[in-house]
Protein backbone atom coordinates (compact mmCIF):
# COMPACT_ATOMS: atom_id res chain seq x y z
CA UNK A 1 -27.24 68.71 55.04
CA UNK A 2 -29.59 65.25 55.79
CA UNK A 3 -31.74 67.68 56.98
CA UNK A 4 -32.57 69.59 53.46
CA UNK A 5 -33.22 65.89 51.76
CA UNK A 6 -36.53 65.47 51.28
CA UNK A 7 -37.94 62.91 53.49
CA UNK A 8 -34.93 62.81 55.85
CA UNK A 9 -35.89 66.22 57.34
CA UNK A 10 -38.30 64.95 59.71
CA UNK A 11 -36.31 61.37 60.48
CA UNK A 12 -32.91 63.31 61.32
CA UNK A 13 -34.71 66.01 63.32
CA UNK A 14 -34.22 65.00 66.39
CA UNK A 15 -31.09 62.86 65.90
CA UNK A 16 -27.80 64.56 66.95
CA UNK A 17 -26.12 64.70 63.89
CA UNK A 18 -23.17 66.76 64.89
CA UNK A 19 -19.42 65.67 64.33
CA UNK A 20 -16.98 66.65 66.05
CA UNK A 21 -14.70 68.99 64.74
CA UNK A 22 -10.99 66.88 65.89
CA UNK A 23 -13.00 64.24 63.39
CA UNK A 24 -13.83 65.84 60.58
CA UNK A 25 -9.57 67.55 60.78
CA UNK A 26 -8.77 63.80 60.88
CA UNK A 27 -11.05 62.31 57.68
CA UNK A 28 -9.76 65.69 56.17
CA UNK A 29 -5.81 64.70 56.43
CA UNK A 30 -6.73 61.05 55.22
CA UNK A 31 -8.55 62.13 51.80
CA UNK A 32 -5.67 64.53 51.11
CA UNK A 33 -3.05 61.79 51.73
CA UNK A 34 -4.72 60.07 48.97
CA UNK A 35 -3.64 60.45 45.58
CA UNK A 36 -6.47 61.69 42.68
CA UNK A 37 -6.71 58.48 41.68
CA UNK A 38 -7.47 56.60 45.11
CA UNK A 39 -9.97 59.64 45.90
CA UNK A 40 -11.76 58.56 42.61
CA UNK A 41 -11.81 54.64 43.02
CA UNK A 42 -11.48 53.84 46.93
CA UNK A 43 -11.01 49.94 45.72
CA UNK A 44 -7.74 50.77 44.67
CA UNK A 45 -6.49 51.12 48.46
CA UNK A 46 -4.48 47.40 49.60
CA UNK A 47 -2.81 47.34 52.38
CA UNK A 48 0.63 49.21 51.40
CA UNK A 49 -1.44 52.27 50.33
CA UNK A 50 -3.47 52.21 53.42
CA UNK A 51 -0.58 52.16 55.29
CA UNK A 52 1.09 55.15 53.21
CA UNK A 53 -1.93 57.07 53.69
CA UNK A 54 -1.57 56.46 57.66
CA UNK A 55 1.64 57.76 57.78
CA UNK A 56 0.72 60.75 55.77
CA UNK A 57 -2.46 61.81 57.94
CA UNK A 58 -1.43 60.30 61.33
CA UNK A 59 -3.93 58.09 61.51
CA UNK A 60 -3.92 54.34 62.24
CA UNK A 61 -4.78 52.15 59.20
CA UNK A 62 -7.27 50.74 61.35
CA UNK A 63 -9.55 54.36 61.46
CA UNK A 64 -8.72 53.95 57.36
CA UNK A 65 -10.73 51.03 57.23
CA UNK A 66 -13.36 52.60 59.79
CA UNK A 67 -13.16 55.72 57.18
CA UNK A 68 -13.86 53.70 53.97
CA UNK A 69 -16.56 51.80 55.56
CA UNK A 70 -18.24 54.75 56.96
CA UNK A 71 -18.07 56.32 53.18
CA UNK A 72 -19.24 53.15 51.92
CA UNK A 73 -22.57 52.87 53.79
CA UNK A 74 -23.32 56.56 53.12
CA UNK A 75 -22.57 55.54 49.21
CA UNK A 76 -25.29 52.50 49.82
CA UNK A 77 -27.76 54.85 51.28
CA UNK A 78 -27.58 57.65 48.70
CA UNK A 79 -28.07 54.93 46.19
CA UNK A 80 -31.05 53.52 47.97
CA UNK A 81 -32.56 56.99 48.49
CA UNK A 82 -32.13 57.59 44.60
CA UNK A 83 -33.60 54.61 43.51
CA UNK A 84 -30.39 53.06 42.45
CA UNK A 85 -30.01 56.46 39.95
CA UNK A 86 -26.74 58.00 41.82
CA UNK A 87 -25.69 61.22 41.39
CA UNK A 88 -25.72 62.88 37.96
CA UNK A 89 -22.93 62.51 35.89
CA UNK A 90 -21.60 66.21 36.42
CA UNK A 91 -20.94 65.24 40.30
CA UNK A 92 -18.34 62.74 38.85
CA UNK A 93 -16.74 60.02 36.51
CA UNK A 94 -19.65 57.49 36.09
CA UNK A 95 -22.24 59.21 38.26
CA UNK A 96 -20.37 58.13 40.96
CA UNK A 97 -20.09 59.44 44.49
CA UNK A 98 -16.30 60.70 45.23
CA UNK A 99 -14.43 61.32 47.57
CA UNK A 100 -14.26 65.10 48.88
CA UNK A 101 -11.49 67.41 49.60
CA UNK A 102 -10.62 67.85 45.61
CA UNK A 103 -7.18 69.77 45.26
């Protein structure tokens, strides 16, 4: 996907951008242990959610935090890359980036 953003075609080209697909089964089980509301507004998430969420995905809360970091410094980036714009408003409440795996 970087690839097809203009300007990031030719900086990712020769970056291995693959993730492993154990991963990406993993993030999937934590964003559907979320309810629609966490999924919306990842500040909602203290520590008794997190650790509901862990349970729910078999996960640690620890790769929670790593998760919502992660999804936080690809939110920064978009954001930079946009000029500060976002996403348009039809991609989510506020413009804002959300989290995926909708039910």
């Amino acid at each position: 996907i970087m690839k097809m953003i203009p300007g990031l075609g030719t900086a990712v080209k020769d970056m291995d951008m693959r993730v492993p697909e154990a991963a990406m089964k993993r993030q999937e089980a934590l964003v559907r242990s979320m309810t629609a509301a966490e999924r919306s507004d990842p500040a909602l998430l203290n520590g008794s959610r997190k650790r509901r969420i862990a349970l729910g995905a078999g996960v640690s809360v620890q790769e929670i935090n790593e998760f919502l970091k992660q999804f936080e410094m690809m939110r920064q980036m978009i954001k930079q890359m946009t000029g500060g714009k976002g996403f348009k408003k039809s991609k989510g409440p506020g413009g804002r980036l959300r989290m995926p795996f909708k039910r």
